[in-house]
PDB file of N, CA and C in Angstrom:
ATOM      1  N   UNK A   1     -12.559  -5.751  -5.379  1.00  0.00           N
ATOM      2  CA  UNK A   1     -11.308  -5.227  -4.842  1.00  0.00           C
ATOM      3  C   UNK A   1     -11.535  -3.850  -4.247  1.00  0.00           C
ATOM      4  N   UNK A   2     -10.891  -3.566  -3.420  1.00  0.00           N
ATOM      5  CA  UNK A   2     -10.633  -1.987  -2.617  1.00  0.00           C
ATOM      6  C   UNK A   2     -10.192  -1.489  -3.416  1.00  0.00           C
ATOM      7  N   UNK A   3     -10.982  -0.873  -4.611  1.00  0.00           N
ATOM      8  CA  UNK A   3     -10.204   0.676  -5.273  1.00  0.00           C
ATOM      9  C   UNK A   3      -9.703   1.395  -4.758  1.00  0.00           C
ATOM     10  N   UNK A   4     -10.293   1.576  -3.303  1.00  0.00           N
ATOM     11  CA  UNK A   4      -9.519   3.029  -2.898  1.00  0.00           C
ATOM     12  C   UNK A   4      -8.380   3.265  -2.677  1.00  0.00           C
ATOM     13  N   UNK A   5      -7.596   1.859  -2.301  1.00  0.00           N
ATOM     14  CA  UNK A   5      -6.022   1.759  -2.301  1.00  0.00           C
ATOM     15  C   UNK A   5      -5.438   1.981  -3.655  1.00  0.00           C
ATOM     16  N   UNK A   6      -4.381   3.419  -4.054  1.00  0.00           N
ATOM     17  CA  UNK A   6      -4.242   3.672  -5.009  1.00  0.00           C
ATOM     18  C   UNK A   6      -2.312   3.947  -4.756  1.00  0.00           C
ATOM     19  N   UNK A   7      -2.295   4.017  -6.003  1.00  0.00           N
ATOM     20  CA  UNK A   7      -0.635   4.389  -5.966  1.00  0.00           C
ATOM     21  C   UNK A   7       0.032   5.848  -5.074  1.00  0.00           C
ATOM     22  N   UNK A   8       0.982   5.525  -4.262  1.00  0.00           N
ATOM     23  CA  UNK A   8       2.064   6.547  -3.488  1.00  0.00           C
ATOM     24  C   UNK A   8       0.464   7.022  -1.921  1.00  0.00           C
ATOM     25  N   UNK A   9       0.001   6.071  -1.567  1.00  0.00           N
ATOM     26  CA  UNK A   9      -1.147   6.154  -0.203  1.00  0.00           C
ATOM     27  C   UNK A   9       0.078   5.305   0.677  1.00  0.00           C
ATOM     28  N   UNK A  10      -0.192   5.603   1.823  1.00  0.00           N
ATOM     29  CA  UNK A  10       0.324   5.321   2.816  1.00  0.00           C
ATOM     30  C   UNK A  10      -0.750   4.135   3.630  1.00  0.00           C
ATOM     31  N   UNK A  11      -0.153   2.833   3.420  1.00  0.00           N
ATOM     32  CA  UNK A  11      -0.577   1.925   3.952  1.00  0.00           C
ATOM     33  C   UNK A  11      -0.283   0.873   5.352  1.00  0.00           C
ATOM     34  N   UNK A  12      -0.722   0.198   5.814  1.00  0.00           N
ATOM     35  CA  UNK A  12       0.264  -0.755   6.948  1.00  0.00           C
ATOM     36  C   UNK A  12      -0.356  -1.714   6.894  1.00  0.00           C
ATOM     37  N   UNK A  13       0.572  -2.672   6.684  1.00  0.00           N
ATOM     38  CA  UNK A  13       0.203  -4.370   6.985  1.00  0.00           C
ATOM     39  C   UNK A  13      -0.841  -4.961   7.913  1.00  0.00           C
ATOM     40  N   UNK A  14      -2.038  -5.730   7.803  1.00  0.00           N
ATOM     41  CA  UNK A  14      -2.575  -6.265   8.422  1.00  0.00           C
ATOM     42  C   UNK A  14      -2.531  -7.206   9.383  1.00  0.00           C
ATOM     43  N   UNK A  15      -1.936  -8.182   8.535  1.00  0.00           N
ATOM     44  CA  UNK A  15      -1.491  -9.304   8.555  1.00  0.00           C
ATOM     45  C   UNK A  15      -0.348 -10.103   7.956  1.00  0.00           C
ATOM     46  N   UNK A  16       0.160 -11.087   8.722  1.00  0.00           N
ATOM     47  CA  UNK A  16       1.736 -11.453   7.499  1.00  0.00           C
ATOM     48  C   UNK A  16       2.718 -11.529   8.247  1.00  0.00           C
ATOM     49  N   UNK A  17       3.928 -11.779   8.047  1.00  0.00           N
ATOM     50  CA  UNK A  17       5.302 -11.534   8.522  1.00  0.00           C
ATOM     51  C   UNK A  17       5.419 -10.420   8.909  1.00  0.00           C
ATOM     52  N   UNK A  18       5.017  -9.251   8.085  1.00  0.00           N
ATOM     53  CA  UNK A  18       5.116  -8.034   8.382  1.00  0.00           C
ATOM     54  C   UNK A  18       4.336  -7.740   9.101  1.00  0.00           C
ATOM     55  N   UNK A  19       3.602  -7.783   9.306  1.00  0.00           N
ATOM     56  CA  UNK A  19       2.365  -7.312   9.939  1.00  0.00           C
ATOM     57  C   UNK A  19       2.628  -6.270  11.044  1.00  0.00           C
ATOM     58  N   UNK A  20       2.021  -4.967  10.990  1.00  0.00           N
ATOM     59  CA  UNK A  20       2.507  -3.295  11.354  1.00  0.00           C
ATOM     60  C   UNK A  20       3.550  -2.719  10.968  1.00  0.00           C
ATOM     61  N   UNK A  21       4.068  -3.086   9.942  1.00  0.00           N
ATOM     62  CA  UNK A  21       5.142  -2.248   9.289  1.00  0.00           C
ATOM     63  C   UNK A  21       3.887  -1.349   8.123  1.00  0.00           C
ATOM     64  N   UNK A  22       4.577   0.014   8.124  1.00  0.00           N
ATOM     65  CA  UNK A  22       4.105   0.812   7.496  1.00  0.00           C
ATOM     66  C   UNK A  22       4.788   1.312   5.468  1.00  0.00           C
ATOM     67  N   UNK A  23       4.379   1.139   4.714  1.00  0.00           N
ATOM     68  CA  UNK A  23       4.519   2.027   3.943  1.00  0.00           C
ATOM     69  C   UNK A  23       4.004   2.805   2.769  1.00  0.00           C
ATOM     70  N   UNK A  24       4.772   3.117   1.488  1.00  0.00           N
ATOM     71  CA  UNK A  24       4.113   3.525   0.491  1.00  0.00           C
ATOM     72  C   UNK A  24       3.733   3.029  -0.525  1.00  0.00           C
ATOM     73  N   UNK A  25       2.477   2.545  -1.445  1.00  0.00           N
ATOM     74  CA  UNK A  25       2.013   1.698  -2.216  1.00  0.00           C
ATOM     75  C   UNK A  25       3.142   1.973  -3.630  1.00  0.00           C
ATOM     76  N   UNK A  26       3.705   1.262  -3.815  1.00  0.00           N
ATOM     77  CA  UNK A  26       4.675   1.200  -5.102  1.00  0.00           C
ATOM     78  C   UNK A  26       3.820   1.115  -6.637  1.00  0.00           C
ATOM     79  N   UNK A  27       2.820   0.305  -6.332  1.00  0.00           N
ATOM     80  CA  UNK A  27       2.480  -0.383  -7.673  1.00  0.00           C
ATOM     81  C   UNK A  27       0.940  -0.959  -7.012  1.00  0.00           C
ATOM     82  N   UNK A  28      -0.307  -1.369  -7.992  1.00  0.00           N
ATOM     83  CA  UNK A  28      -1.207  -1.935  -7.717  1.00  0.00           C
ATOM     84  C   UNK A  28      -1.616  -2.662  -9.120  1.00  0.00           C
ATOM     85  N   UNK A  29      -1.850  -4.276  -8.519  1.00  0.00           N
ATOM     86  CA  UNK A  29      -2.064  -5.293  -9.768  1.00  0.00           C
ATOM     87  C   UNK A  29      -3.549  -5.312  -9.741  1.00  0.00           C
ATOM     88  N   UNK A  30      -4.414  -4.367 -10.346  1.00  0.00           N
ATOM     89  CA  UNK A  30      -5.739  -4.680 -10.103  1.00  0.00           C
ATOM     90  C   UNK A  30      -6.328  -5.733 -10.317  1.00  0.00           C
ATOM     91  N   UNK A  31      -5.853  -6.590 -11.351  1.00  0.00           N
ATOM     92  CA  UNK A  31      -6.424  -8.384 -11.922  1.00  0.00           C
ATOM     93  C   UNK A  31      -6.324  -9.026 -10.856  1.00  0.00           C
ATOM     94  N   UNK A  32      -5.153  -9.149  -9.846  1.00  0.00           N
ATOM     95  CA  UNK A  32      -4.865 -10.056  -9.282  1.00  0.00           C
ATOM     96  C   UNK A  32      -4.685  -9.384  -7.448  1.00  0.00           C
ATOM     97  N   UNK A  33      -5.421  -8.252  -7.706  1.00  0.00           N
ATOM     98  CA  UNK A  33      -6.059  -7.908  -6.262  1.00  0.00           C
ATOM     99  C   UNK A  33      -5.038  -7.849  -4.860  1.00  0.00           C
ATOM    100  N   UNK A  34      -3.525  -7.562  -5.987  1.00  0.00           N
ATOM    101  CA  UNK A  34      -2.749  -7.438  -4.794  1.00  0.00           C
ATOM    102  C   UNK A  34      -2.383  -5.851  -5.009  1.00  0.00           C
ATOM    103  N   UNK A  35      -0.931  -5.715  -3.963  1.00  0.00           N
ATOM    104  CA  UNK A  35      -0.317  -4.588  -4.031  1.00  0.00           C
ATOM    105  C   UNK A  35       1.178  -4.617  -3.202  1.00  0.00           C
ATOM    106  N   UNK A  36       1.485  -3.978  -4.181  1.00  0.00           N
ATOM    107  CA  UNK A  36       3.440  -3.437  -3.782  1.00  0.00           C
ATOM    108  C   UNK A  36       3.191  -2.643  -2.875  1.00  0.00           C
ATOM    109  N   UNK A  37       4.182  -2.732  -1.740  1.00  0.00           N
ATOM    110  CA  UNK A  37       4.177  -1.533  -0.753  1.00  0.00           C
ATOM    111  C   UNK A  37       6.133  -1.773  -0.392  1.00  0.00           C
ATOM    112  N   UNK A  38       6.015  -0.667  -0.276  1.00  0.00           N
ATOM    113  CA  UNK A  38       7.925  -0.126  -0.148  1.00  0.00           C
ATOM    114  C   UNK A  38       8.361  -0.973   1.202  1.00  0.00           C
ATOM    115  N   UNK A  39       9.126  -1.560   1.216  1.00  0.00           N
ATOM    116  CA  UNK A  39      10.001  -2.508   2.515  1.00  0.00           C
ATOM    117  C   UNK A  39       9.079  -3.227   3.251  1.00  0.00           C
ATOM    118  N   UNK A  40       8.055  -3.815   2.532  1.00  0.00           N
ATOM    119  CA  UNK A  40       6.966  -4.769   2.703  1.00  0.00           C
ATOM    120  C   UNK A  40       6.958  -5.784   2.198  1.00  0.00           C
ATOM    121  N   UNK A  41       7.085  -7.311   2.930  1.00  0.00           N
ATOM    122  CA  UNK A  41       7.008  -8.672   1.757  1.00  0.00           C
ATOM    123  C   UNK A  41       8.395  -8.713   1.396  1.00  0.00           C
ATOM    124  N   UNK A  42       9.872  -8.481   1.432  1.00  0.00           N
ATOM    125  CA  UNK A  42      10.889  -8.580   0.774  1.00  0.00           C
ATOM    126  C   UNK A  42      11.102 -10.356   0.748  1.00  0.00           C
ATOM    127  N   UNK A  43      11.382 -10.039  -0.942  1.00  0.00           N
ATOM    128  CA  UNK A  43      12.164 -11.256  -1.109  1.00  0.00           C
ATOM    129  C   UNK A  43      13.370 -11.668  -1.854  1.00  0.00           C
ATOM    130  N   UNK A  44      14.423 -12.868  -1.962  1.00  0.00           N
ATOM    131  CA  UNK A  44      15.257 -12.461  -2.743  1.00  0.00           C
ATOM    132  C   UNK A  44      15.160 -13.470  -3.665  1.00  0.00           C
ATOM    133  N   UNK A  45      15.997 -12.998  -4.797  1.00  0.00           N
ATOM    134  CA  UNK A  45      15.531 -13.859  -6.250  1.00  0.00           C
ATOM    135  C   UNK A  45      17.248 -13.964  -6.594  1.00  0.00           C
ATOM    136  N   UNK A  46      17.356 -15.397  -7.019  1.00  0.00           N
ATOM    137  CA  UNK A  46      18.843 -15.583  -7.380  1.00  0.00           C
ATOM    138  C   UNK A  46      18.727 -15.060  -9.544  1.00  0.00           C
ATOM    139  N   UNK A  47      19.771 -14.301  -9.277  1.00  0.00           N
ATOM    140  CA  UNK A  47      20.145 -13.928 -10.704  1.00  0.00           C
ATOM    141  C   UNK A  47      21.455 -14.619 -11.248  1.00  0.00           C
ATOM    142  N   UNK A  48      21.577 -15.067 -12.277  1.00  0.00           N
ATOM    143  CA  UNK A  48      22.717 -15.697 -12.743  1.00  0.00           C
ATOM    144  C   UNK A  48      23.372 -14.625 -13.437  1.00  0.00           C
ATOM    145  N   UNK A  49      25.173 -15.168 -13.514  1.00  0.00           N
ATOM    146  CA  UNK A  49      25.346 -14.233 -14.278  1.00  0.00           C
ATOM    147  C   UNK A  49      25.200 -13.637 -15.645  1.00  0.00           C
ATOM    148  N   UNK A  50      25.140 -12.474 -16.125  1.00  0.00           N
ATOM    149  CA  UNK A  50      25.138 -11.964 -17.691  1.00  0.00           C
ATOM    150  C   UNK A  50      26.284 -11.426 -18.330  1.00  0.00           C
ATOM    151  N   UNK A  51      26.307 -11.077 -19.670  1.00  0.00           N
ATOM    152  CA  UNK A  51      27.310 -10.197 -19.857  1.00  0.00           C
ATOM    153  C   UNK A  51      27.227  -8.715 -19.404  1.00  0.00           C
ATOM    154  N   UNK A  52      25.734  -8.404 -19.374  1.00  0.00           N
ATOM    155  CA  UNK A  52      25.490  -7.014 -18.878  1.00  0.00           C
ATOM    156  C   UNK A  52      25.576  -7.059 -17.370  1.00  0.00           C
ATOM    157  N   UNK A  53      25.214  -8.336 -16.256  1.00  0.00           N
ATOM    158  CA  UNK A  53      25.192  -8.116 -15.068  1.00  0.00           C
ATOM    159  C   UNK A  53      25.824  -9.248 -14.226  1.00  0.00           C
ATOM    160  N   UNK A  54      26.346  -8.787 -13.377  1.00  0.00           N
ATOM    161  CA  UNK A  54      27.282 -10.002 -12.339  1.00  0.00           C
ATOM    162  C   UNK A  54      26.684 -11.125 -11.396  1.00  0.00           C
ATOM    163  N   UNK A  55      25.184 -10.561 -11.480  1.00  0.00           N
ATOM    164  CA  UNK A  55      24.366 -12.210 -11.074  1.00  0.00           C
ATOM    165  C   UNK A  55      24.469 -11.764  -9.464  1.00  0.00           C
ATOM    166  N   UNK A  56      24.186 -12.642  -8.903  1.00  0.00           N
ATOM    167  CA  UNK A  56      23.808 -12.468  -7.412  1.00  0.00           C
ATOM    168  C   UNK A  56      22.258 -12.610  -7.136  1.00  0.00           C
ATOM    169  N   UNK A  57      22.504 -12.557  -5.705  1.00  0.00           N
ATOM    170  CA  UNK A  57      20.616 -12.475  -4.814  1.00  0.00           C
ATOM    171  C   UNK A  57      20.420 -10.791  -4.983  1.00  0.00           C
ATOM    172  N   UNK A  58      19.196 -10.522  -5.618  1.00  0.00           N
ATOM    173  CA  UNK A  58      18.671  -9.409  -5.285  1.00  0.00           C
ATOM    174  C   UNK A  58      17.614  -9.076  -4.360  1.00  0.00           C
ATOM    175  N   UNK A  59      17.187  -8.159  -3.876  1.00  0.00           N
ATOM    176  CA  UNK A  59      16.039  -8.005  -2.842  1.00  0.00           C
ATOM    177  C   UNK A  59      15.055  -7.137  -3.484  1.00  0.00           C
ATOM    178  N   UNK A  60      13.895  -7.741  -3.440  1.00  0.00           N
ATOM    179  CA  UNK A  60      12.721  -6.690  -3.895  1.00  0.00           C
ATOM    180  C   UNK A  60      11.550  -6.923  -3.127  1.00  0.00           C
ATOM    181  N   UNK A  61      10.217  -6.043  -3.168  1.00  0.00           N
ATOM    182  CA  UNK A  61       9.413  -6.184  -2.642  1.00  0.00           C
ATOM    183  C   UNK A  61       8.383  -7.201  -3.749  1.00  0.00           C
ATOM    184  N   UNK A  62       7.771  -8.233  -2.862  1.00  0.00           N
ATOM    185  CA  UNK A  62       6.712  -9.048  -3.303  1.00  0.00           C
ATOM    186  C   UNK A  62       5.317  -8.596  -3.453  1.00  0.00           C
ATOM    187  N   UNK A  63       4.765  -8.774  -4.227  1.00  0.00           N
ATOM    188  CA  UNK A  63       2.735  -8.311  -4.150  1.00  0.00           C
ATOM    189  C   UNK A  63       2.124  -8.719  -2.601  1.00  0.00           C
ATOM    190  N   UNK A  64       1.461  -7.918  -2.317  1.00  0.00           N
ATOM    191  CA  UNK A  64       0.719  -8.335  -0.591  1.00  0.00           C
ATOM    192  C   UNK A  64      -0.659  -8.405  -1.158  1.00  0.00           C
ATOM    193  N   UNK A  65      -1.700  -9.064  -0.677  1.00  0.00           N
ATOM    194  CA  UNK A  65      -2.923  -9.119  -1.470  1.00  0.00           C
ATOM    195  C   UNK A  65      -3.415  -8.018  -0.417  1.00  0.00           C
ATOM    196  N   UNK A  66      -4.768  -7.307  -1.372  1.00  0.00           N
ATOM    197  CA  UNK A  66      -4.971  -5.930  -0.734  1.00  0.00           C
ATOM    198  C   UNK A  66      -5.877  -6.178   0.151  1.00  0.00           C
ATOM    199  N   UNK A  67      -6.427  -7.462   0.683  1.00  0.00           N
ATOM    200  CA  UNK A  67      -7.203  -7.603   2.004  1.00  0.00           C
ATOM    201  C   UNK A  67      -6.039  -7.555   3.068  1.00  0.00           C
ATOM    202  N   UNK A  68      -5.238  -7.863   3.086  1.00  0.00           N
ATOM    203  CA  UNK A  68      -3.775  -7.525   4.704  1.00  0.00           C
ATOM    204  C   UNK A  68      -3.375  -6.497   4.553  1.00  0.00           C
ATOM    205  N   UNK A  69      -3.975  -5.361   4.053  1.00  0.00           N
ATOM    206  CA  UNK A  69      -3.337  -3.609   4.104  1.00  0.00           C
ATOM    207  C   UNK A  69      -4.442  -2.752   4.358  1.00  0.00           C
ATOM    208  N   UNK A  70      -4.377  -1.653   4.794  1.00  0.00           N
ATOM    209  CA  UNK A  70      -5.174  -0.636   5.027  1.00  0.00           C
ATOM    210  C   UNK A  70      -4.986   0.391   5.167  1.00  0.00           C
ATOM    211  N   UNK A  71      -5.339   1.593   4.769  1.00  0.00           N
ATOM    212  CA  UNK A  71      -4.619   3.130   4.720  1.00  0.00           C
ATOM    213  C   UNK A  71      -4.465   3.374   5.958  1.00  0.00           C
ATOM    214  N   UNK A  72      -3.436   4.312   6.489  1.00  0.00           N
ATOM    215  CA  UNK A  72      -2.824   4.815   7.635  1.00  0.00           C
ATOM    216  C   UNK A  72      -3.307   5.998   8.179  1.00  0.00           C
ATOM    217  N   UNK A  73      -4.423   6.516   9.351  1.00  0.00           N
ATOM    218  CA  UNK A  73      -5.178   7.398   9.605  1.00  0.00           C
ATOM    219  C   UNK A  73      -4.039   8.394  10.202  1.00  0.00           C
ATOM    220  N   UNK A  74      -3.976  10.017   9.434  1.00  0.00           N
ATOM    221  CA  UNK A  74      -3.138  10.538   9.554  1.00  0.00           C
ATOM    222  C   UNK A  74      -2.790  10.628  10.682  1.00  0.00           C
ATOM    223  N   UNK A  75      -4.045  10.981  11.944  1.00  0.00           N
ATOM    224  CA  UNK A  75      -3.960  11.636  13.369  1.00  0.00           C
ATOM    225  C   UNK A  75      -3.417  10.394  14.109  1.00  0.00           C
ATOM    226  N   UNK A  76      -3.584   9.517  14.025  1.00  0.00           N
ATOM    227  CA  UNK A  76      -3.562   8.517  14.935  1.00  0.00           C
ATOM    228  C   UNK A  76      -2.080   7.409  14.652  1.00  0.00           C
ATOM    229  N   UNK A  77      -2.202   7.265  13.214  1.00  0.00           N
ATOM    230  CA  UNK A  77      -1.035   6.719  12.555  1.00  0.00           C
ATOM    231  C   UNK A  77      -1.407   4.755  12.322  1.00  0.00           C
ATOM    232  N   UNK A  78      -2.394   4.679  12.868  1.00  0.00           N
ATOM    233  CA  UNK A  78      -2.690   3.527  12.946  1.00  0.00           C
ATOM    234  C   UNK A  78      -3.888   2.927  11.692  1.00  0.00           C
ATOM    235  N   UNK A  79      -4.517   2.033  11.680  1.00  0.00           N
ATOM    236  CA  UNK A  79      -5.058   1.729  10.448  1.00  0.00           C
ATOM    237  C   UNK A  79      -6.434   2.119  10.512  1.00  0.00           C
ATOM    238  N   UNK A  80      -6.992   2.421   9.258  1.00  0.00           N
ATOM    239  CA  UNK A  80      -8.466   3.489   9.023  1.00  0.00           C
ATOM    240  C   UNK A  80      -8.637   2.559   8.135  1.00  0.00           C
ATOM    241  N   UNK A  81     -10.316   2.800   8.771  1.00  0.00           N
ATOM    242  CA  UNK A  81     -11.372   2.433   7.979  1.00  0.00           C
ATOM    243  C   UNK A  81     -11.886   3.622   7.078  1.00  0.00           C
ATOM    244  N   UNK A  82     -12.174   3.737   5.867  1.00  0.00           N
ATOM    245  CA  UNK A  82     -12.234   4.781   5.106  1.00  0.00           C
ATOM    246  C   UNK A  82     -13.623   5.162   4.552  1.00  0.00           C
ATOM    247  N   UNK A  83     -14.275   6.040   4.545  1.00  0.00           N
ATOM    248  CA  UNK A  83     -15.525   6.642   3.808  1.00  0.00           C
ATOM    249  C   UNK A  83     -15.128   8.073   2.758  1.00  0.00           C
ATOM    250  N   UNK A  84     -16.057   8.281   2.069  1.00  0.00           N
ATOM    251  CA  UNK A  84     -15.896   9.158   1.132  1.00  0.00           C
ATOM    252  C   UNK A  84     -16.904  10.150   1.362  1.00  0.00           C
ATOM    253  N   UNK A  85     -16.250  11.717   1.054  1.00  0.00           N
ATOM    254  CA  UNK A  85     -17.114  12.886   2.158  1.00  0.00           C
ATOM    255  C   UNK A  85     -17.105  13.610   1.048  1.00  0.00           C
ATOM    256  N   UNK A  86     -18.460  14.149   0.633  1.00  0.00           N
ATOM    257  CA  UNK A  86     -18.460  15.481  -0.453  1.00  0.00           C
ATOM    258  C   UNK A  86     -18.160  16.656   0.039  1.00  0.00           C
ATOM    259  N   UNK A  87     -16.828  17.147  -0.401  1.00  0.00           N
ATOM    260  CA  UNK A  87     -16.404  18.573   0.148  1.00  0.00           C
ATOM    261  C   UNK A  87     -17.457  19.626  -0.919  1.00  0.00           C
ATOM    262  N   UNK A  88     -17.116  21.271  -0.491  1.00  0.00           N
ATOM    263  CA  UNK A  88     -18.113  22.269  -0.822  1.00  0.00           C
ATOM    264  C   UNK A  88     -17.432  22.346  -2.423  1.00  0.00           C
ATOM    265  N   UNK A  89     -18.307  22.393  -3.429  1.00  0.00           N
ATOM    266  CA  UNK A  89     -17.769  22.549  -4.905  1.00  0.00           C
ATOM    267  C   UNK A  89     -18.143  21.373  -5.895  1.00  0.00           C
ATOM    268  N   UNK A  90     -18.671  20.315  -4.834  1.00  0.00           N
ATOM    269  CA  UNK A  90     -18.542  18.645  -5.113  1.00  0.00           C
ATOM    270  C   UNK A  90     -17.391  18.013  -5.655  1.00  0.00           C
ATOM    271  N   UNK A  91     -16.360  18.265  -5.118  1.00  0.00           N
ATOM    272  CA  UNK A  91     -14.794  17.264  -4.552  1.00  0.00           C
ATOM    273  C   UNK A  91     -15.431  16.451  -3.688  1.00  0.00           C
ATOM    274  N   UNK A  92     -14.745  15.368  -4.009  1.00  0.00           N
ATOM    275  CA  UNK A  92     -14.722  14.005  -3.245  1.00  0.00           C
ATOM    276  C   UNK A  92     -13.718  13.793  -2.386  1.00  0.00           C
ATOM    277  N   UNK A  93     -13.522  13.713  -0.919  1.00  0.00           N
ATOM    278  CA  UNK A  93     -11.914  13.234   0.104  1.00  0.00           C
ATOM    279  C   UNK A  93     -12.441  11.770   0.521  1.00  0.00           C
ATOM    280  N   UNK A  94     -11.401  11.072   0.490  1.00  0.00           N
ATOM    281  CA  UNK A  94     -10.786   9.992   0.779  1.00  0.00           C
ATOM    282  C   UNK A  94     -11.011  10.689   2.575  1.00  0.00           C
ATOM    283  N   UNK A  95     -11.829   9.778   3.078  1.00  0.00           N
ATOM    284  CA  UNK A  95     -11.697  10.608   4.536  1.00  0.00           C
ATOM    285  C   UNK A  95     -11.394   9.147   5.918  1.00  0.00           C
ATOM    286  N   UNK A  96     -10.498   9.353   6.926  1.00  0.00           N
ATOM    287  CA  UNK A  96     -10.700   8.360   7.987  1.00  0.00           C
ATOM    288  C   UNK A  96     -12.109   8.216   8.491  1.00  0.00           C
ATOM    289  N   UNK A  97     -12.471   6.922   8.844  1.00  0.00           N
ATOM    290  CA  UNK A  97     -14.045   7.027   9.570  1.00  0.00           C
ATOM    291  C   UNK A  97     -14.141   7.597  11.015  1.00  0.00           C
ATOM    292  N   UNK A  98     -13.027   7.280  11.420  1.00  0.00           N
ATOM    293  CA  UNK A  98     -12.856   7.100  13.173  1.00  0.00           C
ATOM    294  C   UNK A  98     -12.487   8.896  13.200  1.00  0.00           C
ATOM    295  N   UNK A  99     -11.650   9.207  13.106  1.00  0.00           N
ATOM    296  CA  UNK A  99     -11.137  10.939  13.327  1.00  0.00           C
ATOM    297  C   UNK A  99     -11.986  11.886  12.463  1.00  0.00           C
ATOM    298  N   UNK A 100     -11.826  11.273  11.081  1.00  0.00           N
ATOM    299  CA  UNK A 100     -12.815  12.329  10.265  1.00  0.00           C
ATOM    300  C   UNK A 100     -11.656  13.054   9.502  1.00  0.00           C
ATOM    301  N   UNK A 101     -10.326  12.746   9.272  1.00  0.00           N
ATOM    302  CA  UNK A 101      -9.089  13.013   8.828  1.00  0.00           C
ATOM    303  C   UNK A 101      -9.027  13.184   7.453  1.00  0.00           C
ATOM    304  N   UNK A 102      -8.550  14.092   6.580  1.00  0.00           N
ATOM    305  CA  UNK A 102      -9.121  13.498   5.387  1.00  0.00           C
ATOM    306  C   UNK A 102      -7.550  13.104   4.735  1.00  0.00           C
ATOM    307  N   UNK A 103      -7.533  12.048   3.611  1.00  0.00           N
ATOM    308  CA  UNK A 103      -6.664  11.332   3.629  1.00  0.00           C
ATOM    309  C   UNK A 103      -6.025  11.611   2.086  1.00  0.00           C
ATOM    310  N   UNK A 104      -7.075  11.668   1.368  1.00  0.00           N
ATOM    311  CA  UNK A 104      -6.873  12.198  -0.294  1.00  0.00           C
ATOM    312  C   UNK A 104      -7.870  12.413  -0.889  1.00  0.00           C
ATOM    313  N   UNK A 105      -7.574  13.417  -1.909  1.00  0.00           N
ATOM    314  CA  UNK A 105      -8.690  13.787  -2.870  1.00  0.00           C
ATOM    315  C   UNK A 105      -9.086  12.990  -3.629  1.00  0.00           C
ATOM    316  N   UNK A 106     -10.549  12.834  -4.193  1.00  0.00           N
ATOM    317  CA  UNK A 106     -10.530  11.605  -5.234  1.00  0.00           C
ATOM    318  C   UNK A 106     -10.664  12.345  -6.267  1.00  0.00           C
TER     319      UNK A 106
END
């Protein structure tokens, strides 16, 4: 799996229904090699009613598997291929390949 896709990174769809919608990683299922991303994959789930709740369709986001996503290269806005750059101190950045952008600290 792509470790490097980690929680609150800015991602965009590969592939899919969605495919170029942009957002923020919600959640990551590492077992099962997917990932939540915010107004990505929506689906709705019928709820019946409860005594605590009035039932209805709700809308949530579905798991996207993490091969149809890819981090979002800051300069460009479009999708990066990613390498890892030893800054001075030995910090690690999350860096774009193409611009040289750096994207997050590891």
């Amino acid at each position: 799996m792509a470790a490097r896709i980690k929680k609150s990174d800015k991602v965009i769809v590969l592939s899919g229904k969605d495919k170029g919608k942009t957002g923020e990683v919600l959640k990551v299922l590492r077992k099962q090699n997917r990932v939540v991303v915010a107004g990505v994959n929506i689906v709705a789930r019928h709820a019946r009613p409860s005594a605590r709740d009035a039932g209805g369709i709700r809308r949530a986001e579905a798991p996207v598997h993490v091969s149809n996503v890819a981090h979002v290269d800051p300069r460009g806005g479009k999708a990066a291929r990613v390498g890892v750059k030893v800054l001075k101190g030995g910090e690690k950045s999350l860096v774009a390949r193409k611009s040289g952008e750096e994207i997050r600290r590891i």
